[in-house]
N, C-alpha and C. Protein backbone atom coordinates (compact mmCIF):
# COMPACT_ATOMS: atom_id res chain seq x y z
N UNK A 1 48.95 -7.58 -44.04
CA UNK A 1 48.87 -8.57 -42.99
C UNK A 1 47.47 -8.59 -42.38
N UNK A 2 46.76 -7.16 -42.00
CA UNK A 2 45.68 -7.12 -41.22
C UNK A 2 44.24 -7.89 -42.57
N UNK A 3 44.79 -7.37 -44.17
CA UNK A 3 43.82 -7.99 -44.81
C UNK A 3 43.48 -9.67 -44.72
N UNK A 4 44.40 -10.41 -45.01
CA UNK A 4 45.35 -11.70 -44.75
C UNK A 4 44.66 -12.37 -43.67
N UNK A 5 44.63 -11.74 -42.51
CA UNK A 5 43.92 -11.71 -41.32
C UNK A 5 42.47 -12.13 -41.26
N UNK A 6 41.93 -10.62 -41.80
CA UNK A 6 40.57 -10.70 -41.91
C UNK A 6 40.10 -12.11 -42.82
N UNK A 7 40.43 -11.99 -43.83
CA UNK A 7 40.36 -13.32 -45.15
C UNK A 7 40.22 -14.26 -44.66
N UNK A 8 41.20 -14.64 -43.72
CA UNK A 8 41.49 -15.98 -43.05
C UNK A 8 40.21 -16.00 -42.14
N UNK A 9 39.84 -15.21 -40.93
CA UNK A 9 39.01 -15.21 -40.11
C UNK A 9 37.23 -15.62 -40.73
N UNK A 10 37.43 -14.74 -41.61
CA UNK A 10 36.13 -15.23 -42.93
C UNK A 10 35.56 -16.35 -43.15
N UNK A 11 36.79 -16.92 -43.93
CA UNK A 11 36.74 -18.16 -44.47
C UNK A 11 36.68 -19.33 -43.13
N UNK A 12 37.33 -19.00 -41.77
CA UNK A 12 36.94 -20.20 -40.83
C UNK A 12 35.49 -19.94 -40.60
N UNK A 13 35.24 -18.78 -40.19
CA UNK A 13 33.75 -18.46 -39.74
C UNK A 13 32.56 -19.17 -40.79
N UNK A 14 32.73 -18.94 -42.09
CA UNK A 14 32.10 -19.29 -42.97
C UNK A 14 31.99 -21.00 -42.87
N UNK A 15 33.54 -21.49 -42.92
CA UNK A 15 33.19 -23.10 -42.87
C UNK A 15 32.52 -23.97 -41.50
N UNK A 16 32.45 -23.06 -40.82
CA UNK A 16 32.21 -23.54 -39.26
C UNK A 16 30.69 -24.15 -39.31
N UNK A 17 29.54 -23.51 -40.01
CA UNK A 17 28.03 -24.32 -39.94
C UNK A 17 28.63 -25.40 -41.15
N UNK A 18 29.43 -25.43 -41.55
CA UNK A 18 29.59 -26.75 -42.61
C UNK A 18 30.31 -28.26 -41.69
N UNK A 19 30.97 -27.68 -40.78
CA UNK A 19 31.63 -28.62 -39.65
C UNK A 19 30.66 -28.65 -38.71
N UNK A 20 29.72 -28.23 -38.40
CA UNK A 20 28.57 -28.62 -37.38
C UNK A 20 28.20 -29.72 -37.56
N UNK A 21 27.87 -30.38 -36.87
CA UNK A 21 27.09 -32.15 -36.85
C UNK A 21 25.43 -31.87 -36.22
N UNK A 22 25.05 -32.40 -36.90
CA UNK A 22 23.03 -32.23 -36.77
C UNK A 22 22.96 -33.00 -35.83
N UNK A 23 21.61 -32.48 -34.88
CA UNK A 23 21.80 -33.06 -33.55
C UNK A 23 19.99 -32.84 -33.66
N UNK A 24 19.64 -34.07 -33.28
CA UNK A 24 18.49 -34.02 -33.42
C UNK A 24 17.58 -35.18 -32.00
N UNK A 25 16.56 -34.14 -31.75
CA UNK A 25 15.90 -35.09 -30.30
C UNK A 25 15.08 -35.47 -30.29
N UNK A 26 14.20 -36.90 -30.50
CA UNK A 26 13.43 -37.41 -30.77
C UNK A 26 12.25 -37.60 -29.35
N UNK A 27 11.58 -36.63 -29.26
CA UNK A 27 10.35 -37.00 -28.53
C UNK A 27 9.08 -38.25 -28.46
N UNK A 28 9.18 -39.29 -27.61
CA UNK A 28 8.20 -40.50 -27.36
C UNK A 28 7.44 -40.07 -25.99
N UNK A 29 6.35 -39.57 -26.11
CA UNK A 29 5.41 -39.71 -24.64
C UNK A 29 4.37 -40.96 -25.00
N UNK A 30 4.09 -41.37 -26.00
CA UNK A 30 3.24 -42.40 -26.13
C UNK A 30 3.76 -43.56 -27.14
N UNK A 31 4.14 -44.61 -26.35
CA UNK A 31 5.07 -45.60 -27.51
C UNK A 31 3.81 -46.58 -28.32
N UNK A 32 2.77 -46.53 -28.03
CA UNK A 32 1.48 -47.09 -28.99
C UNK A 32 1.20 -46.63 -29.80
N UNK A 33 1.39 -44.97 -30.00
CA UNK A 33 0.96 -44.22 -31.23
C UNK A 33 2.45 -43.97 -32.22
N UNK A 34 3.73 -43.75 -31.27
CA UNK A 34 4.72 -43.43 -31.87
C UNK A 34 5.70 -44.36 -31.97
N UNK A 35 5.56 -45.77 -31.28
CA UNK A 35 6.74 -46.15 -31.29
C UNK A 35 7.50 -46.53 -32.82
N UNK A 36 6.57 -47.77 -33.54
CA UNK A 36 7.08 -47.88 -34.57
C UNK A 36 7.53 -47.28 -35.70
N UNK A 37 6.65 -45.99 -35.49
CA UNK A 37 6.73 -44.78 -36.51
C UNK A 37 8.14 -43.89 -36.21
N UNK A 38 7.97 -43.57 -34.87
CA UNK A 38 9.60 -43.33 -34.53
C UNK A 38 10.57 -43.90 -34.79
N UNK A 39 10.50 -45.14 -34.69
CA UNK A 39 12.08 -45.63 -34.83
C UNK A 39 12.10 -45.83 -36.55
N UNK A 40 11.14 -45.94 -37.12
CA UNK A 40 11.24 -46.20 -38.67
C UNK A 40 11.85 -44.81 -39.13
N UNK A 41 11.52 -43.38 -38.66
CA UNK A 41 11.61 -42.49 -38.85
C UNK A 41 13.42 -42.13 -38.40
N UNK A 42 13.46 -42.68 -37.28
CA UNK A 42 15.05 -42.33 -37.05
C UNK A 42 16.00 -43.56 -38.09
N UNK A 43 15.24 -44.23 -38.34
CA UNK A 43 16.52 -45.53 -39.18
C UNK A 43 16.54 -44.58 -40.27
N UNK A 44 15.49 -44.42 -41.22
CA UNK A 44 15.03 -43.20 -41.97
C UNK A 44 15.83 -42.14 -42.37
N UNK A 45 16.08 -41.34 -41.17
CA UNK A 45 17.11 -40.04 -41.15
C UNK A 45 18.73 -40.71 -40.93
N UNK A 46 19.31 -41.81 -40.73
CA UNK A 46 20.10 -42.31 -40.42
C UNK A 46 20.58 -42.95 -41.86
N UNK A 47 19.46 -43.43 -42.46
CA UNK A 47 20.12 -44.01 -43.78
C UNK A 47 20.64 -42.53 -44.78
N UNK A 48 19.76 -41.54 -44.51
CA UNK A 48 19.78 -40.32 -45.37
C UNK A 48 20.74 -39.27 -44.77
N UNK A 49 21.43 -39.33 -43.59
CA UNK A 49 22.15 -38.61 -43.04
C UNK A 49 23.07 -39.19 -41.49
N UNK A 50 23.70 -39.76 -42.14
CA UNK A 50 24.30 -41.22 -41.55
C UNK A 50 25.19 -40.43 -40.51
N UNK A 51 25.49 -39.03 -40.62
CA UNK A 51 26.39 -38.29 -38.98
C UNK A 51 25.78 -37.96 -38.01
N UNK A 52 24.29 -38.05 -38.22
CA UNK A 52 23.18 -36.85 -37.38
C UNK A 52 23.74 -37.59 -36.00
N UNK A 53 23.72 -37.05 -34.69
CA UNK A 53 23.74 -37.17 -34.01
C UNK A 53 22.19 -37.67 -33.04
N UNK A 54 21.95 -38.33 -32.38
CA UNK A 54 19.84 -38.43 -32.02
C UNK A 54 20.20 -38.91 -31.04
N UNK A 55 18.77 -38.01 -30.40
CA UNK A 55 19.03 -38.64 -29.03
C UNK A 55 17.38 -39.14 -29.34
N UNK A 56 16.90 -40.25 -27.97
CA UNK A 56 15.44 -40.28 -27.93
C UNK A 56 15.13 -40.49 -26.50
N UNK A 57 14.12 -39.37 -26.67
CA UNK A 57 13.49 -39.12 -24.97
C UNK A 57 12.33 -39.62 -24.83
N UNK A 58 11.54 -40.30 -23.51
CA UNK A 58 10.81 -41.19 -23.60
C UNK A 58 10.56 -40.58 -21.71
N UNK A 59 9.01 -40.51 -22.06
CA UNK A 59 8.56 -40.13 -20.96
C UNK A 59 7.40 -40.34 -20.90
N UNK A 60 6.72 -40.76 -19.98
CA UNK A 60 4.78 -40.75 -19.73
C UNK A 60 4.97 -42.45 -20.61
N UNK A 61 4.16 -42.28 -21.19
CA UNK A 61 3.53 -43.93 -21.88
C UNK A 61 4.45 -44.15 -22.86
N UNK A 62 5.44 -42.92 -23.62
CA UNK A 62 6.91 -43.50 -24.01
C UNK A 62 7.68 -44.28 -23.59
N UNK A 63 8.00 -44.49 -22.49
CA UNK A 63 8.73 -45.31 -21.58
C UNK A 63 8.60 -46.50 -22.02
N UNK A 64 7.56 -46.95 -22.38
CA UNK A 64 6.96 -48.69 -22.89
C UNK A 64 7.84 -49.17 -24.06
N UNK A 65 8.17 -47.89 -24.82
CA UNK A 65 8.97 -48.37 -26.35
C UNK A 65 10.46 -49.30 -25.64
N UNK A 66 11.10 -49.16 -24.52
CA UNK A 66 12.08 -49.31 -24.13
C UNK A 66 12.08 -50.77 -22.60
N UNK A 67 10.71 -50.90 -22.45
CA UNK A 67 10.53 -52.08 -21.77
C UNK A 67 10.59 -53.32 -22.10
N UNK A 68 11.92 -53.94 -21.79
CA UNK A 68 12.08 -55.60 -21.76
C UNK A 68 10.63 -56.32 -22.65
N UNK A 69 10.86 -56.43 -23.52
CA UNK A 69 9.55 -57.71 -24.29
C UNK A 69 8.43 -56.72 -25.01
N UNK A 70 8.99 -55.44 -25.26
CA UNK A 70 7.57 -55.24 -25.31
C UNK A 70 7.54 -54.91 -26.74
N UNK A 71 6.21 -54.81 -27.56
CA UNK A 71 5.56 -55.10 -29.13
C UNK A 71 4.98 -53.94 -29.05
N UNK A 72 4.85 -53.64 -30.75
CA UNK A 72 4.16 -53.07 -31.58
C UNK A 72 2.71 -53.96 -31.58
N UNK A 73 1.80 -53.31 -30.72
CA UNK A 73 0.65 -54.04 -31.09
C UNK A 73 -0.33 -54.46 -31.93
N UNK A 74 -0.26 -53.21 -33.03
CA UNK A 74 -0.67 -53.30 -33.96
C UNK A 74 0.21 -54.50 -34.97
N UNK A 75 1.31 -54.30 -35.33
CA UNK A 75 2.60 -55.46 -35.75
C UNK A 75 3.00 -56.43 -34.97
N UNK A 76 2.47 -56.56 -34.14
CA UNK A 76 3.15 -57.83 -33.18
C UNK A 76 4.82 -57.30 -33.42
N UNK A 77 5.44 -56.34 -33.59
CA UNK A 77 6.85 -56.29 -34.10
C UNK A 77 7.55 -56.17 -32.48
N UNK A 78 8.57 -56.54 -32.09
CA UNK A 78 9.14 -56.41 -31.02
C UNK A 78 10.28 -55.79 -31.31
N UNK A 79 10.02 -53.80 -29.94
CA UNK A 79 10.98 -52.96 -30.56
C UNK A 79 12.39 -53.35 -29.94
N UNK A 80 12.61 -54.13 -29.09
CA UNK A 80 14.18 -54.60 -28.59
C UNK A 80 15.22 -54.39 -29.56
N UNK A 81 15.02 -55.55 -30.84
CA UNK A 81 15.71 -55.21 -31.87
C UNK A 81 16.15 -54.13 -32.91
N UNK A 82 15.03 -53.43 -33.32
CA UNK A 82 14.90 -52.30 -33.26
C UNK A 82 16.01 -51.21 -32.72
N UNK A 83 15.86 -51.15 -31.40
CA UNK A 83 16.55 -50.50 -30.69
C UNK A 83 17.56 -50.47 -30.79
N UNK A 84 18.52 -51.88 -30.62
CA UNK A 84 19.51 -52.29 -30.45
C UNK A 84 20.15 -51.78 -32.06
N UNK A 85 19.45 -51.98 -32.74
CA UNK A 85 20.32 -52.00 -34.06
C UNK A 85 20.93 -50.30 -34.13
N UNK A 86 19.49 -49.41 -33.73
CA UNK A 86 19.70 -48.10 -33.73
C UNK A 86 20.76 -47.85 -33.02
N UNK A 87 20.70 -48.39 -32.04
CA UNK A 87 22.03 -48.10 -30.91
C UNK A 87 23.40 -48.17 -31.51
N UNK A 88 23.39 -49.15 -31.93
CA UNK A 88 24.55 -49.27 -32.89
C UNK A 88 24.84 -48.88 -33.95
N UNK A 89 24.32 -48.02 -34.36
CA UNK A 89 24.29 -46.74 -35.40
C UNK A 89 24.46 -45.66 -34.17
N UNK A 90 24.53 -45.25 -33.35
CA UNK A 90 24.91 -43.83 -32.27
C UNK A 90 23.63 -43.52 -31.55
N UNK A 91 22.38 -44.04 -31.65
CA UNK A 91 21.54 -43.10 -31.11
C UNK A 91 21.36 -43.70 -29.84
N UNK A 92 20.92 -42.39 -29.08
CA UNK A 92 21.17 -42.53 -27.60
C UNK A 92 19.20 -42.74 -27.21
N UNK A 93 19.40 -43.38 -26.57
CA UNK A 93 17.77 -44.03 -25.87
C UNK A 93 17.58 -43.39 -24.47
N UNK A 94 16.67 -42.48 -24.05
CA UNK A 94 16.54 -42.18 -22.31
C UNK A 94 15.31 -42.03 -22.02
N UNK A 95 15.08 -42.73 -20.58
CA UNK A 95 14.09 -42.88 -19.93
C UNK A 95 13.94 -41.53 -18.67
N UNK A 96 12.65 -41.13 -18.70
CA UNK A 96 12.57 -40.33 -17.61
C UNK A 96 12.11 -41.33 -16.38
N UNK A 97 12.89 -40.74 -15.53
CA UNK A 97 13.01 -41.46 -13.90
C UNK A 97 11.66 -40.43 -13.25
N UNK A 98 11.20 -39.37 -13.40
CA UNK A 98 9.86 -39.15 -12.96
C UNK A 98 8.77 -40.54 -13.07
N UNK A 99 8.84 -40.58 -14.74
CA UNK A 99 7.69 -41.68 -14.94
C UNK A 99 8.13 -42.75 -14.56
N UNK A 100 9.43 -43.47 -14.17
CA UNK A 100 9.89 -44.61 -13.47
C UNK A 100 8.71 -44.54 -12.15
N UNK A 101 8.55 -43.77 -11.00
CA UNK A 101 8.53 -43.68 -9.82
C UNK A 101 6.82 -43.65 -10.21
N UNK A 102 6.55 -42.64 -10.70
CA UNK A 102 5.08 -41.83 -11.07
C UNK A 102 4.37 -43.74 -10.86
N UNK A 103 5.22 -44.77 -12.02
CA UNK A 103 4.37 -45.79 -12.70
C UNK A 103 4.66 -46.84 -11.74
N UNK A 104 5.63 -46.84 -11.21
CA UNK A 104 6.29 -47.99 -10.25
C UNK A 104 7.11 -49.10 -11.19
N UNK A 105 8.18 -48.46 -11.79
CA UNK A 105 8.88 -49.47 -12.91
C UNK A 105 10.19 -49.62 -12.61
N UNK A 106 10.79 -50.51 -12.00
CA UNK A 106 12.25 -50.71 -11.98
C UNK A 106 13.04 -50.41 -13.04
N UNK A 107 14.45 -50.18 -13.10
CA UNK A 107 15.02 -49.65 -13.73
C UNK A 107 14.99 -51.35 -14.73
N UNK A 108 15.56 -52.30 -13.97
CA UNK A 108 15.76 -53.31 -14.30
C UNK A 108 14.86 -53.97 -15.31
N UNK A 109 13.39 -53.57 -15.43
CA UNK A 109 12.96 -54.09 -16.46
C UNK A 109 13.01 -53.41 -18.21
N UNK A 110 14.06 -52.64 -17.86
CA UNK A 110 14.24 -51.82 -19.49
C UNK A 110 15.46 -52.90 -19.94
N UNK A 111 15.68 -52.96 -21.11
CA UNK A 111 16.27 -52.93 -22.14
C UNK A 111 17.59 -52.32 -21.84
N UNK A 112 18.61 -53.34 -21.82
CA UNK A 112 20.17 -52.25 -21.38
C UNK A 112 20.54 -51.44 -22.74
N UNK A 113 20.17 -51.18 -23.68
CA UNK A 113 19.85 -50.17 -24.04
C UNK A 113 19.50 -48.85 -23.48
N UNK A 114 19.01 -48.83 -22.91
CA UNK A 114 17.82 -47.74 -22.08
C UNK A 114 18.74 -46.74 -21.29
N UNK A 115 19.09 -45.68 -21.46
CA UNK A 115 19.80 -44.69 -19.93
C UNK A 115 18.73 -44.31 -19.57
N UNK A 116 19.06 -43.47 -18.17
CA UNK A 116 18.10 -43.07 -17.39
C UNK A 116 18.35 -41.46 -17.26
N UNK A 117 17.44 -40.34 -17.31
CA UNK A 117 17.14 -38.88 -17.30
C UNK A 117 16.48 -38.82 -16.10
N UNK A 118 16.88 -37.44 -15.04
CA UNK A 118 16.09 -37.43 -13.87
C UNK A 118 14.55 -36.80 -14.61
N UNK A 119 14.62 -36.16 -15.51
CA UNK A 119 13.29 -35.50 -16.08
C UNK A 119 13.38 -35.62 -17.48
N UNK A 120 12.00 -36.64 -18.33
CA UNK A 120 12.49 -36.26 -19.40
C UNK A 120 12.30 -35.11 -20.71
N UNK A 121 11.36 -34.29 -19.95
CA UNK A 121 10.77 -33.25 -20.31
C UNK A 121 12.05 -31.98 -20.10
N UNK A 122 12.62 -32.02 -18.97
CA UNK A 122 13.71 -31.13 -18.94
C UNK A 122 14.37 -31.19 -19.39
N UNK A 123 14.91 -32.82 -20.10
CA UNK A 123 15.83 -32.90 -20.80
C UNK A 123 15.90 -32.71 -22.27
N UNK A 124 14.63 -33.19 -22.74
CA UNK A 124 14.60 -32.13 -24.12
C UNK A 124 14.96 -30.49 -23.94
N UNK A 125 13.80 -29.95 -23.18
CA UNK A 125 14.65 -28.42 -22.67
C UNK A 125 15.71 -28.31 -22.67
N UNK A 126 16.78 -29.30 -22.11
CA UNK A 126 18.51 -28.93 -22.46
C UNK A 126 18.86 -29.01 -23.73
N UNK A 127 18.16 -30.24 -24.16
CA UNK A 127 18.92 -30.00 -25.68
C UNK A 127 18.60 -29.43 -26.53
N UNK A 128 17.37 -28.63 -26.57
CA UNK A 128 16.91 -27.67 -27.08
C UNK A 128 17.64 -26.43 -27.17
N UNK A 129 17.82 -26.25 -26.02
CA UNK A 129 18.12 -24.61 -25.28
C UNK A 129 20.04 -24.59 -25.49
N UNK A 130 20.20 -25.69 -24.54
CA UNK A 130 22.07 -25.44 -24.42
C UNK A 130 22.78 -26.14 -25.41
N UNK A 131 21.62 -27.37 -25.98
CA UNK A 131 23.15 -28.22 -26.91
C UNK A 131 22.66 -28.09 -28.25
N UNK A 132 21.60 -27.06 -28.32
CA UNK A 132 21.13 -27.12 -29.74
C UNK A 132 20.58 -28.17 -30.75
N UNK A 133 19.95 -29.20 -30.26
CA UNK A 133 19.65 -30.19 -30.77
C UNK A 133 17.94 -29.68 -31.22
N UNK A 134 17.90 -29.98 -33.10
CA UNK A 134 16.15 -29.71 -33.43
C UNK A 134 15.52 -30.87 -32.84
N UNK A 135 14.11 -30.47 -32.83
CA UNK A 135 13.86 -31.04 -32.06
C UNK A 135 12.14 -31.83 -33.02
N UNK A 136 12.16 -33.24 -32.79
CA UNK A 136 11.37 -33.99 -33.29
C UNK A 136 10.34 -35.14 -32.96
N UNK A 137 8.68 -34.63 -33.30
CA UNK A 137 8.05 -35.60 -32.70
C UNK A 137 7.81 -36.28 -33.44
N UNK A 138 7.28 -37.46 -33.40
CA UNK A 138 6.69 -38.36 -34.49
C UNK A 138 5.52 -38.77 -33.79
């Protein structure tokens, strides 16, 4: 019985990193250098690993990837759509409310897409630290 036991305990322990879901956090502090490259990069990991879980944090001059109207300047590409599509594949979009205040930006001119983080620097730190999410710049 106690072998039976052990066996069993094994074999869950063993399958348990196979039932994990990849959790991955996408760092934007500058949406001119990273934006398009980011989100090409998360559609990217999404076509190739369609469970990952992503979040994307957006802080300092990141914040812009997620503002109402705004382009790829180099592409004239407008990331709204973009966004939206990602969204609808699971990935989560957040704005740090430091750089809201820091820049003087209403909430209202983002993209309802967009949540809001009181820090978004701390908040990678959480998902780093407590929810285990790797962690990714582009």
């Amino acid at each position: 019985m106690l072998k039976a036991m052990t066996v069993t305990a094994a074999l869950v322990f063993t399958a348990l990193p196979a039932l994990a879901q990849d959790k991955v956090v996408y760092h934007i502090d500058d949406a001119a250098v990273q934006g398009t490259k980011g989100l090409r990069n998360i559609r990217n990991h999404l076509d190739v690993a369609p469970d990952t879980k992503i979040r994307v944090v957006t802080h300092a001059d990141g914040v812009d990837l997620l503002l109402e109207g705004q382009k790829d300047a180099r592409n004239n590409i407008e990331y709204a759509p973009l966004i939206s599509d990602l969204k609808t594949r699971g990935v989560t979009f957040e704005v740090c409310e430091i750089t809201l205040k820091r820049r003087n930006l209403d909430k209202d001119k983002f993209i309802m897409e967009a949540e809001f983080t009181p820090s978004g620097v701390a908040r990678i730190g959480q998902l780093q630290a407590r929810e285990h999410y790797a962690y990714i710049k582009p």
